[in-house]
N, C-alpha and C. Protein backbone atom coordinates (compact mmCIF):
# COMPACT_ATOMS: atom_id res chain seq x y z
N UNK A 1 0.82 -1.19 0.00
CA UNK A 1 0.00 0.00 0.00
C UNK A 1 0.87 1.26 0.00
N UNK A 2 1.94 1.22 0.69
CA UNK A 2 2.98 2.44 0.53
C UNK A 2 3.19 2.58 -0.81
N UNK A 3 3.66 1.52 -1.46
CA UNK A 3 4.26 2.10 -2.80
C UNK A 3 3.56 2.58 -3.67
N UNK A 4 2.35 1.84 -3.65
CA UNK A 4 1.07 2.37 -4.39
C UNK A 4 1.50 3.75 -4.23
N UNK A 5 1.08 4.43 -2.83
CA UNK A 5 0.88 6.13 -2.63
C UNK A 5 2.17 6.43 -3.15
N UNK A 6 3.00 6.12 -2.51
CA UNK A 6 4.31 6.87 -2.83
C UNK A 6 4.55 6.87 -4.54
N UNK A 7 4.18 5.73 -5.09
CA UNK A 7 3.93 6.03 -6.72
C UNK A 7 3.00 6.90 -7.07
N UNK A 8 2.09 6.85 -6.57
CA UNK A 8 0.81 8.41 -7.22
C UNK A 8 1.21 9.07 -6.43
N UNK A 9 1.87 9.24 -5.58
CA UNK A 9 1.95 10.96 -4.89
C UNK A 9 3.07 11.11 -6.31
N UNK A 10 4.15 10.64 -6.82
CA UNK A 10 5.28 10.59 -7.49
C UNK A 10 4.39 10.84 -8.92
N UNK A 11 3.49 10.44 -9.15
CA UNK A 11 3.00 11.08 -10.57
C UNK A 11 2.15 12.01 -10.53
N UNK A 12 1.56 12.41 -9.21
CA UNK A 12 1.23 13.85 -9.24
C UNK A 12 1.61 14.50 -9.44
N UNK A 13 2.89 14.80 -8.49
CA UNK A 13 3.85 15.75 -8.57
C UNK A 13 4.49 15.83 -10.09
N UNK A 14 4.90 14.92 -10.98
CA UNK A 14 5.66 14.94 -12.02
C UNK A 14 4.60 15.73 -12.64
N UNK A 15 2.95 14.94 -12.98
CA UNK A 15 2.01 15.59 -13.64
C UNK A 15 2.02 17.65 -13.69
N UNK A 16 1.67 18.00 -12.00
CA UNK A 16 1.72 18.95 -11.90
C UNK A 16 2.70 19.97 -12.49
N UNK A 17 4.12 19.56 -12.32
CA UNK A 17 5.29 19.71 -13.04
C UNK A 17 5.71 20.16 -14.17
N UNK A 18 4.98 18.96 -14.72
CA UNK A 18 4.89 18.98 -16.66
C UNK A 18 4.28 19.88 -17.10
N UNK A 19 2.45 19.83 -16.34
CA UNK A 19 1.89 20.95 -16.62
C UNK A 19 2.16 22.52 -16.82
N UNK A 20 3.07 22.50 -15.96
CA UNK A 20 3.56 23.83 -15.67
C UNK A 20 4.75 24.70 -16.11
N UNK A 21 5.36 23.25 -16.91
CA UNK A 21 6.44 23.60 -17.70
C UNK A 21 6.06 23.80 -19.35
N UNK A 22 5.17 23.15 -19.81
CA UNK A 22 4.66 23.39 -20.63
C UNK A 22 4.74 22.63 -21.98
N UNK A 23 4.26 23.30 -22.88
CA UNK A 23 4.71 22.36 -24.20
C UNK A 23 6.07 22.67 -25.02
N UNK A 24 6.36 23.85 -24.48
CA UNK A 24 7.66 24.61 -25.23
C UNK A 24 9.07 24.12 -24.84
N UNK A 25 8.85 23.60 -23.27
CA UNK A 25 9.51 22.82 -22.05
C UNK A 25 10.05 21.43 -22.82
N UNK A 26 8.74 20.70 -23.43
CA UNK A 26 8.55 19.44 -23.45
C UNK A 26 9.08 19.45 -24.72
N UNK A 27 9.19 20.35 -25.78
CA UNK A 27 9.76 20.35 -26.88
C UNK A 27 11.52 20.76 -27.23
N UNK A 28 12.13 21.42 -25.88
CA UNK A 28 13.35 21.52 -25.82
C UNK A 28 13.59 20.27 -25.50
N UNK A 29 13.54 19.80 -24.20
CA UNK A 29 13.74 18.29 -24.00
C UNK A 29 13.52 17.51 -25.07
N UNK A 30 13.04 17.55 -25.85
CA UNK A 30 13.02 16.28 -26.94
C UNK A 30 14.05 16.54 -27.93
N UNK A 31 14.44 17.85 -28.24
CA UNK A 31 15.48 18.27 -29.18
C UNK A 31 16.72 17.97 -28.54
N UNK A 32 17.03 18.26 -27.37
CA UNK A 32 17.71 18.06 -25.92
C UNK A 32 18.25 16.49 -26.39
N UNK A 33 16.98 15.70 -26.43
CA UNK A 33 17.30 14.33 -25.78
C UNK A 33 17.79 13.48 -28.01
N UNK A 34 17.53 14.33 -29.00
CA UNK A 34 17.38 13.95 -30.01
C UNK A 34 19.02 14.44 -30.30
N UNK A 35 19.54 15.54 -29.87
CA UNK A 35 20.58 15.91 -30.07
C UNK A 35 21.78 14.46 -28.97
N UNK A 36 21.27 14.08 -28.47
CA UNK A 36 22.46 13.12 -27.68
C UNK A 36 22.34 12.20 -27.98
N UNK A 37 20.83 11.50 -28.27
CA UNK A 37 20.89 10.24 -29.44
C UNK A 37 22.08 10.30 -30.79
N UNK A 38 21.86 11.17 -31.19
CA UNK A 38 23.00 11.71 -32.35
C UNK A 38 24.28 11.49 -32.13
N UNK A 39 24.60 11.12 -30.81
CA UNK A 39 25.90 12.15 -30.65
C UNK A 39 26.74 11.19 -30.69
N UNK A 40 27.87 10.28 -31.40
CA UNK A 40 28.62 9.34 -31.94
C UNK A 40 29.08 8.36 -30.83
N UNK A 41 29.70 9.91 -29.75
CA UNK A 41 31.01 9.82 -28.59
C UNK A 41 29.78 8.85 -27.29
N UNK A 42 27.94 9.38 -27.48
CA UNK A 42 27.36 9.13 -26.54
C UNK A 42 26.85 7.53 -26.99
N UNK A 43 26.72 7.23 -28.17
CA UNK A 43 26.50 5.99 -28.88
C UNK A 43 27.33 5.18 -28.82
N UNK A 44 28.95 5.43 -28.87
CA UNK A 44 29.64 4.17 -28.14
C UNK A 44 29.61 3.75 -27.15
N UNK A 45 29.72 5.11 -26.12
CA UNK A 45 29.96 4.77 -24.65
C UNK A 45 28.66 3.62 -24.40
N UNK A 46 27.37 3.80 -24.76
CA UNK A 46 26.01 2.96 -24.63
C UNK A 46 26.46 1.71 -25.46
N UNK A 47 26.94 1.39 -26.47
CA UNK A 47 27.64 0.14 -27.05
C UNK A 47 28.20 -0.53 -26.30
N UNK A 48 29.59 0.56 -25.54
CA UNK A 48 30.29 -0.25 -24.66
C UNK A 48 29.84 -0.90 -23.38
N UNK A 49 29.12 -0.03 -22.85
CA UNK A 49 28.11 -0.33 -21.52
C UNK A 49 27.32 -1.94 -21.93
N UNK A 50 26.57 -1.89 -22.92
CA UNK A 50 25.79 -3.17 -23.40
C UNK A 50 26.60 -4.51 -23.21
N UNK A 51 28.03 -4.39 -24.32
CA UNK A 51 28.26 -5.08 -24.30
C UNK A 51 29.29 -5.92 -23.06
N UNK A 52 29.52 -4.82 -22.15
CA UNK A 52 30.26 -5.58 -21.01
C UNK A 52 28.90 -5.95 -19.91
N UNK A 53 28.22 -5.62 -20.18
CA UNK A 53 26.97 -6.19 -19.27
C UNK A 53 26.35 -7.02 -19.99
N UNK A 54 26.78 -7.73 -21.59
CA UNK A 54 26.25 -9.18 -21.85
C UNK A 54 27.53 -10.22 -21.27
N UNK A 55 28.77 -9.42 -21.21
CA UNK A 55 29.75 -10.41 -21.16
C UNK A 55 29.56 -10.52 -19.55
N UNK A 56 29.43 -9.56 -18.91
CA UNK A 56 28.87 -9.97 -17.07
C UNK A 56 27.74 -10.89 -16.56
N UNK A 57 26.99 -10.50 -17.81
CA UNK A 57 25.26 -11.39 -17.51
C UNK A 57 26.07 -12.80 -18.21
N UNK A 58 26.86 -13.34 -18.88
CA UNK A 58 27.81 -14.65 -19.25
C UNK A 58 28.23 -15.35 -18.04
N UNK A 59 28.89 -14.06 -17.96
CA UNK A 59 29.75 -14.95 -16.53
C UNK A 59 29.17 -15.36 -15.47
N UNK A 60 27.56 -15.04 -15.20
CA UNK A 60 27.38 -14.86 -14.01
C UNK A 60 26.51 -16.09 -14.22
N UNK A 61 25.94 -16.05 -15.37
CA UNK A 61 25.24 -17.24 -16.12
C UNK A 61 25.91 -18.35 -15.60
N UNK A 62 27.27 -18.50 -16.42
CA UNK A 62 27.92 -19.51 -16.05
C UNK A 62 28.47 -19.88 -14.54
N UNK A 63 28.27 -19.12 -13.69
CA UNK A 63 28.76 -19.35 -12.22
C UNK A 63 27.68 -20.04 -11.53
N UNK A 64 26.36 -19.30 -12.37
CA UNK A 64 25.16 -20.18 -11.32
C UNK A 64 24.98 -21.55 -12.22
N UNK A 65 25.60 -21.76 -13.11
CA UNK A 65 25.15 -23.14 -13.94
C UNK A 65 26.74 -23.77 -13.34
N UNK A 66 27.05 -23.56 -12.84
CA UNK A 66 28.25 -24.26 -12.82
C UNK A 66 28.08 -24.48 -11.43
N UNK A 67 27.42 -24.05 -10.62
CA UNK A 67 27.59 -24.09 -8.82
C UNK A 67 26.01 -25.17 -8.77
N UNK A 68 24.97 -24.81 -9.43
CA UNK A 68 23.67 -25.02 -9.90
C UNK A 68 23.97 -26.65 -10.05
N UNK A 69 24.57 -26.97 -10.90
CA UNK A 69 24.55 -28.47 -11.44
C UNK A 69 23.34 -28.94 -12.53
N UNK A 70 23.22 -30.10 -11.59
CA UNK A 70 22.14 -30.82 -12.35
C UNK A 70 20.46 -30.24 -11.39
N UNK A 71 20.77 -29.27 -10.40
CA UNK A 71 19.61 -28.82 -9.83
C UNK A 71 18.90 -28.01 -9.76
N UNK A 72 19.19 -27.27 -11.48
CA UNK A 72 18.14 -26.25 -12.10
C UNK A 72 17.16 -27.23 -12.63
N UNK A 73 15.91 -26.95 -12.97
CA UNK A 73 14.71 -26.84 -13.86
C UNK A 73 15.70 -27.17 -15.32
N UNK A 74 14.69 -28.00 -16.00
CA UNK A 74 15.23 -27.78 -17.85
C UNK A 74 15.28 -26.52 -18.29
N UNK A 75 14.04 -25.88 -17.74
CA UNK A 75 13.74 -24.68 -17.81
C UNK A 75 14.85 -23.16 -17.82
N UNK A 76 15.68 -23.39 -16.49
CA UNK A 76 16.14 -22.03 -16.34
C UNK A 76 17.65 -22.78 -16.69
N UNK A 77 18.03 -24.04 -16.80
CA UNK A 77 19.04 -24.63 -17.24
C UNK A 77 19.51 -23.96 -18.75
N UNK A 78 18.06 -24.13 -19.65
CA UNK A 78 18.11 -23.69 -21.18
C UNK A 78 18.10 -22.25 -20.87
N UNK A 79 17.64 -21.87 -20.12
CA UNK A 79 17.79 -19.90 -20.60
C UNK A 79 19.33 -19.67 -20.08
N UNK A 80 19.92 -20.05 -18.87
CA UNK A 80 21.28 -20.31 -18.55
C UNK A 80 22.17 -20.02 -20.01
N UNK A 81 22.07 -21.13 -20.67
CA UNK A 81 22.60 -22.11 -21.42
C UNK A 81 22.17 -20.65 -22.70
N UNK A 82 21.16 -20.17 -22.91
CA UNK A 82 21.36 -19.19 -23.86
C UNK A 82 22.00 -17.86 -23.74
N UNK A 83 21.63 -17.29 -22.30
CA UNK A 83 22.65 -16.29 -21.83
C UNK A 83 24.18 -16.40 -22.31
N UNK A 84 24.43 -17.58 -21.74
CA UNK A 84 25.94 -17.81 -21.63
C UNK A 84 26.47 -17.97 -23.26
N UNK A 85 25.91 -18.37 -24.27
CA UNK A 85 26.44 -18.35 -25.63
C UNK A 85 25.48 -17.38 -26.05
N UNK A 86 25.28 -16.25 -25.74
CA UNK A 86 24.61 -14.87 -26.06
C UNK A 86 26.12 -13.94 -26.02
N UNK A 87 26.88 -14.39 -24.35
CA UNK A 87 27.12 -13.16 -23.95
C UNK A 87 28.71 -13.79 -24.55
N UNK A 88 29.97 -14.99 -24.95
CA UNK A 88 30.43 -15.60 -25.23
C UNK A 88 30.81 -15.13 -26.69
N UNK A 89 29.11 -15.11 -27.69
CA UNK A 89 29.31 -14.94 -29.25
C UNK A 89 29.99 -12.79 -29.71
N UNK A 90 29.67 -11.97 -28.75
CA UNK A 90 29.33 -11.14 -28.49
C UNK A 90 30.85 -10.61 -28.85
């Protein structure tokens, strides 16, 4: 029940916010946020980020399949098992 409120008190406030900033507000921010999509230097750094957090989500794959054994599910065995030659091929 807290989070509930504490989430709508949290989109009131944003609501009220927005409102008040306007549409002219809401249209810098998008030029704002269209200009850094663009931006080459900000597109690698997000490349690089991705791809060392598939090669982390690998390893970590492989630590719980390797500590795990034979006492995963087929189930989370095979998603394991795809993580780990996801983050491996990469």
């Amino acid at each position: 029940m807290r989070r509930k409120l504490t989430f709508l008190a949290g989109a009131a406030v944003g609501y009220v916010l927005g409102a008040r900033a306007g549409r002219e507000r809401y249209e810098q921010m998008c030029r704002a946020a269209e200009r850094a999509r663009a931006n080459p230097a900000l597109r690698n750094a997000a490349e690089s980020v991705a791809l060392t957090g598939r090669q982390a989500a690998a390893r970590a794959a492989g630590a719980v399949a390797d500590r795990a054994g034979d006492r995963l599910p087929p189930v989370v065995a095979d998603r394991l098992r795809s993580v780990r030659e996801r983050g491996s091929a990469a």
